[in-house]
C-alpha atoms as a PDB file:
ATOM      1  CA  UNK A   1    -103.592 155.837  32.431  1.00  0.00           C
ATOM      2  CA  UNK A   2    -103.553 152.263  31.621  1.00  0.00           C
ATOM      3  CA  UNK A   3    -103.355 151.017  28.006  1.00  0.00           C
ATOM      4  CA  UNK A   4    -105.331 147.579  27.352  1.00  0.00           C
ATOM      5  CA  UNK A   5    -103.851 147.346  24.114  1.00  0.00           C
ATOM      6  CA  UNK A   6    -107.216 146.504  22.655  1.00  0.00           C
ATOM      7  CA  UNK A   7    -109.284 149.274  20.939  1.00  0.00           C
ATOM      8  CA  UNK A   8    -112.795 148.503  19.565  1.00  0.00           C
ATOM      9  CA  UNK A   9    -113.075 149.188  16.072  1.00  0.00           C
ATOM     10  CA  UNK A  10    -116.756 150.594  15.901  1.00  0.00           C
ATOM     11  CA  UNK A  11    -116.034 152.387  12.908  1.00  0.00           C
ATOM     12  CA  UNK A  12    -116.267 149.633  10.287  1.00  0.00           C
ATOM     13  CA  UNK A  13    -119.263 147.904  11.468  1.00  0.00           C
ATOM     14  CA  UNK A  14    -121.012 151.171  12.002  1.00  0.00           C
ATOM     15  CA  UNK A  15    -120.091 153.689   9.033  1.00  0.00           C
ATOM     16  CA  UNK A  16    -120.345 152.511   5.680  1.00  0.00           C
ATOM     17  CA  UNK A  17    -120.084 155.917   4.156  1.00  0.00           C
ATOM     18  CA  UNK A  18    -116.815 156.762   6.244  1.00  0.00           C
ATOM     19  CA  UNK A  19    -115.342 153.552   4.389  1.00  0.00           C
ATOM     20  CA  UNK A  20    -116.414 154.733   0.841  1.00  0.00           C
ATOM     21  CA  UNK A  21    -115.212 158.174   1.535  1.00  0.00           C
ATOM     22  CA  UNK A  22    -111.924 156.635   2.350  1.00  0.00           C
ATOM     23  CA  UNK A  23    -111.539 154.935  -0.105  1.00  0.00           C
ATOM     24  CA  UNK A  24    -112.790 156.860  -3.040  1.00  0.00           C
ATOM     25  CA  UNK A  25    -110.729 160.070  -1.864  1.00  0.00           C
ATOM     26  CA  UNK A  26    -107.947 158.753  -0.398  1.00  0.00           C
ATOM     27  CA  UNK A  27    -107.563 155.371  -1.256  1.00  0.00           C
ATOM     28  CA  UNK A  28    -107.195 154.002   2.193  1.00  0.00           C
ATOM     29  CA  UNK A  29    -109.252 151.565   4.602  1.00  0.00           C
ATOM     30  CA  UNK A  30    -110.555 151.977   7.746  1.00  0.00           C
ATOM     31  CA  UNK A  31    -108.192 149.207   8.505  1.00  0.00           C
ATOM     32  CA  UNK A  32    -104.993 150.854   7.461  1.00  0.00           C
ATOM     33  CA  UNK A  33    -106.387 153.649  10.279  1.00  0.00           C
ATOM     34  CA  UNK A  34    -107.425 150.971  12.648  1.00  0.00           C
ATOM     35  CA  UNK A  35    -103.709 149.708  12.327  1.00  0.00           C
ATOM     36  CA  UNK A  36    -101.901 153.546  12.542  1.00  0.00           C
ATOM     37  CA  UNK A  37    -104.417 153.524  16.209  1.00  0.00           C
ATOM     38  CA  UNK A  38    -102.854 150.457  17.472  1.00  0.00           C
ATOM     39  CA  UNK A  39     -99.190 151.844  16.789  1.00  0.00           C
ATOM     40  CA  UNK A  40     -98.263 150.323  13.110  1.00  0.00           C
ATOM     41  CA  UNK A  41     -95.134 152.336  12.338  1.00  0.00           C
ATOM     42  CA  UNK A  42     -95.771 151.120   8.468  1.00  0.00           C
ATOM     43  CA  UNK A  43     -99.622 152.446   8.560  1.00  0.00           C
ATOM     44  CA  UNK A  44     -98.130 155.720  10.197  1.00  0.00           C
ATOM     45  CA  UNK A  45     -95.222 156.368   7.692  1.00  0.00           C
ATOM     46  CA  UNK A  46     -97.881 155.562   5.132  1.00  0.00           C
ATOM     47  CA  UNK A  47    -100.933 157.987   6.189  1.00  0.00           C
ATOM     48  CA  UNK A  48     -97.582 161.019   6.517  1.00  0.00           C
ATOM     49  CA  UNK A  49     -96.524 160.092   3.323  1.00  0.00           C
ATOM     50  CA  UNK A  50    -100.422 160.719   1.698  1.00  0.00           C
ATOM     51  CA  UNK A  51    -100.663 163.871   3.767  1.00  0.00           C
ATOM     52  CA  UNK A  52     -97.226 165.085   2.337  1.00  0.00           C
ATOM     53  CA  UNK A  53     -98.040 164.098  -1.097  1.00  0.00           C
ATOM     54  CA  UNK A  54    -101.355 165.984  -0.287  1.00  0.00           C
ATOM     55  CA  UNK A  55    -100.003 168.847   0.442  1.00  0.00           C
ATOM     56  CA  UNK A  56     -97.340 168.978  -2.510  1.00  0.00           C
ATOM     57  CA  UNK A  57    -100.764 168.461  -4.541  1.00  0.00           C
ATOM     58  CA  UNK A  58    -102.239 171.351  -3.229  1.00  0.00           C
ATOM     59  CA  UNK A  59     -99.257 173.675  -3.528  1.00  0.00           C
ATOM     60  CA  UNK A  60     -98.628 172.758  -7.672  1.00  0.00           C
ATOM     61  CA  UNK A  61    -102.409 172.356  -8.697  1.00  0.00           C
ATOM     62  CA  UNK A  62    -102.771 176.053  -9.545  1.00  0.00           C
ATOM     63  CA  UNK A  63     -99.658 176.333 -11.304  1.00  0.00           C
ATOM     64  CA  UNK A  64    -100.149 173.168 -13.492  1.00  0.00           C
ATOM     65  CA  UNK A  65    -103.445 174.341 -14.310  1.00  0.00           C
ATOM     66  CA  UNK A  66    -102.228 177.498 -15.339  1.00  0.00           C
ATOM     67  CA  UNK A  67    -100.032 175.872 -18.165  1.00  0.00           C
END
């Protein structure tokens, strides 16, 4: 397999609602994806960090609403 180094971004041109759901619920563009596609260690690190904070979210939710 061959890699061109060039990947199309459709996704920006073609879904406007993917964009708004990325940014209103996780505060992220489709660029900063576009760039963790092409191999950006900085956009990578970043999009594990969210998920990590994510799932820390998730775990103490229920036990700060509980307070």
């Amino acid at each position: 397999m061959r890699n061109t180094g060039k990947l199309k971004n459709l996704v920006s041109s073609k879904s406007r609602h993917l964009e708004k759901q990325l940014r209103g619920k996780f505060n992220a563009s489709t660029n900063l994806v576009y760039r963790a596609l092409m191999g950006d260690k900085k956009a990578l690190k970043l999009i594990g960090q969210m998920g990590n904070d994510g799932a820390r979210i998730s775990e103490f939710a229920p036990k700060v609403k509980e307070i």
